[in-house]
C-alpha atoms as a PDB file:
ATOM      1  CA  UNK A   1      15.263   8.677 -20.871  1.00  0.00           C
ATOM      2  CA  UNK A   2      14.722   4.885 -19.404  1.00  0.00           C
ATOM      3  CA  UNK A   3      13.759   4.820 -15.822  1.00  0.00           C
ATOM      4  CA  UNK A   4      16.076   3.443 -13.961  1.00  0.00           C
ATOM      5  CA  UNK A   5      14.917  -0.437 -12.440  1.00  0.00           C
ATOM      6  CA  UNK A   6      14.710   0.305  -8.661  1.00  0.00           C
ATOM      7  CA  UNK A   7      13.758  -2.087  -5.865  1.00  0.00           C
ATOM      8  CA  UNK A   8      10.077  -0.944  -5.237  1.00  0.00           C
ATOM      9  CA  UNK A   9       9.023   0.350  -1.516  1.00  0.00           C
ATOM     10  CA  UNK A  10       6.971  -2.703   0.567  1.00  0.00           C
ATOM     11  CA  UNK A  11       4.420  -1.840   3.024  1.00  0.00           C
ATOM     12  CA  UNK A  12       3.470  -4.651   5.578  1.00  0.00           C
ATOM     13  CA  UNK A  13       0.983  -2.985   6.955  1.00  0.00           C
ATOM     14  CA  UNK A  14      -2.209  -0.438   5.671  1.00  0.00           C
ATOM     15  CA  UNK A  15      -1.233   1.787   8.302  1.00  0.00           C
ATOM     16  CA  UNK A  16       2.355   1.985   7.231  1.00  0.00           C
ATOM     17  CA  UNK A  17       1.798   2.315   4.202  1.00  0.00           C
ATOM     18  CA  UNK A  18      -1.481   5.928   5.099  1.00  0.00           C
ATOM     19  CA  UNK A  19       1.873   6.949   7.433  1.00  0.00           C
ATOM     20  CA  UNK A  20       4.194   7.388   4.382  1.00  0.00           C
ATOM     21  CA  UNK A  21       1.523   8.550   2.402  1.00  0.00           C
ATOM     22  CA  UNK A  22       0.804  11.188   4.818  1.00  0.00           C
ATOM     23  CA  UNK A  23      -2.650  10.015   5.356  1.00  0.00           C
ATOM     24  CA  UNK A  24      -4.500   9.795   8.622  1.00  0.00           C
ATOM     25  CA  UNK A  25      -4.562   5.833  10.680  1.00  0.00           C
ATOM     26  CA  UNK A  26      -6.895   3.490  10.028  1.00  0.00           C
ATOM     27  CA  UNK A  27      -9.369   2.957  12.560  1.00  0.00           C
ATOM     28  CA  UNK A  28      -9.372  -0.895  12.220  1.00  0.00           C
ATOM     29  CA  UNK A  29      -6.041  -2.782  11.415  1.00  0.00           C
ATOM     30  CA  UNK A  30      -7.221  -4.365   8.879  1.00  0.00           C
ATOM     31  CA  UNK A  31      -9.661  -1.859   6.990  1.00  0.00           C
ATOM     32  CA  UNK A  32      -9.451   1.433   5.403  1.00  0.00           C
ATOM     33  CA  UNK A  33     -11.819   4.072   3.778  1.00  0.00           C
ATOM     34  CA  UNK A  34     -10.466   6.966   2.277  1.00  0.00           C
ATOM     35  CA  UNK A  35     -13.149  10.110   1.293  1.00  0.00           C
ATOM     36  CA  UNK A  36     -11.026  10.929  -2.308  1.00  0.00           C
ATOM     37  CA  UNK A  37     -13.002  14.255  -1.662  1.00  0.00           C
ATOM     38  CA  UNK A  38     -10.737  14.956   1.640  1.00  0.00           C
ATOM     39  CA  UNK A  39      -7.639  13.648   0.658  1.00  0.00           C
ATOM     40  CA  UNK A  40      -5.225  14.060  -2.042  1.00  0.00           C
ATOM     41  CA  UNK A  41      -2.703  11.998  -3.259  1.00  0.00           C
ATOM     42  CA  UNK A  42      -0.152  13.775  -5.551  1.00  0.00           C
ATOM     43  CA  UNK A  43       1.991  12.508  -8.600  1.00  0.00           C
ATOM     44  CA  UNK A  44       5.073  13.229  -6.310  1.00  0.00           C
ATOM     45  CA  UNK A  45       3.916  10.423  -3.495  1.00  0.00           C
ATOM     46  CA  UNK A  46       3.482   7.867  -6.510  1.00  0.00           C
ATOM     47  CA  UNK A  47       6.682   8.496  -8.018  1.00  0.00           C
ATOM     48  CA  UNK A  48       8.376   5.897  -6.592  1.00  0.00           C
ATOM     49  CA  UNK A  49       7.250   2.288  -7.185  1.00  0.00           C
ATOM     50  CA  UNK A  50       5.397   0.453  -4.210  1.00  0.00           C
ATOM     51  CA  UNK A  51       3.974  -3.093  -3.608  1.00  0.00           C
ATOM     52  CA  UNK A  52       2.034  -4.023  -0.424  1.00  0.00           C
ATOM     53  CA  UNK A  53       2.834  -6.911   1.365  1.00  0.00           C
ATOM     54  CA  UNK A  54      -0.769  -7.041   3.803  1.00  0.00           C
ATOM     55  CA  UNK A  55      -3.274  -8.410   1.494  1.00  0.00           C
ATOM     56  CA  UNK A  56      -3.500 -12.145   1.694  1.00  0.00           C
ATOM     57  CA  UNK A  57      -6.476 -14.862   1.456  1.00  0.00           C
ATOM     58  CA  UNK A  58      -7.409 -18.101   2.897  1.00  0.00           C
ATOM     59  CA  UNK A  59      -7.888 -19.380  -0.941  1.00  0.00           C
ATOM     60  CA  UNK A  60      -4.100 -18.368  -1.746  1.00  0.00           C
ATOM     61  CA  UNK A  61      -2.435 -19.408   1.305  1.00  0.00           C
ATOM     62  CA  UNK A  62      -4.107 -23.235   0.590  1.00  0.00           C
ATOM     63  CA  UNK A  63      -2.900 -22.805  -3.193  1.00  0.00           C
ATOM     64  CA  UNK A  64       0.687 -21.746  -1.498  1.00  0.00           C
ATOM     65  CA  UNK A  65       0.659 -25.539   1.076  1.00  0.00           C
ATOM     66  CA  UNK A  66       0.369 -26.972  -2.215  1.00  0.00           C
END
């Protein structure tokens, strides 16, 4: 069976991204640590496909002005 091409999920933000994910806030904006022994991410909340929109550089956005 193909899998169907679906527009994947963007997160903007780490902490949207722990919200849908069911995971608890981040404690800086811009930071997170997750203890894989606490938490548990399932097949189910990876089925769908996901990119995340937060991470950017200093080096990439002077490669992006060109």
């Amino acid at each position: 069976m193909k899998r169907e091409h679906l527009k994947p999920r963007v997160y903007h933000s780490i902490a949207e991204m722990q919200r849908a994910f069911g995971l608890p806030q981040p404690l800086h904006p811009l930071i997170s640590l997750l203890d894989f022994n606490k938490v548990q991410i399932t097949a189910e909340m990876l089925a769908d496909t996901f990119a995340m929109d937060f991470i950017t550089s200093p080096i990439m956005n002077r490669r992006a002005a060109g």
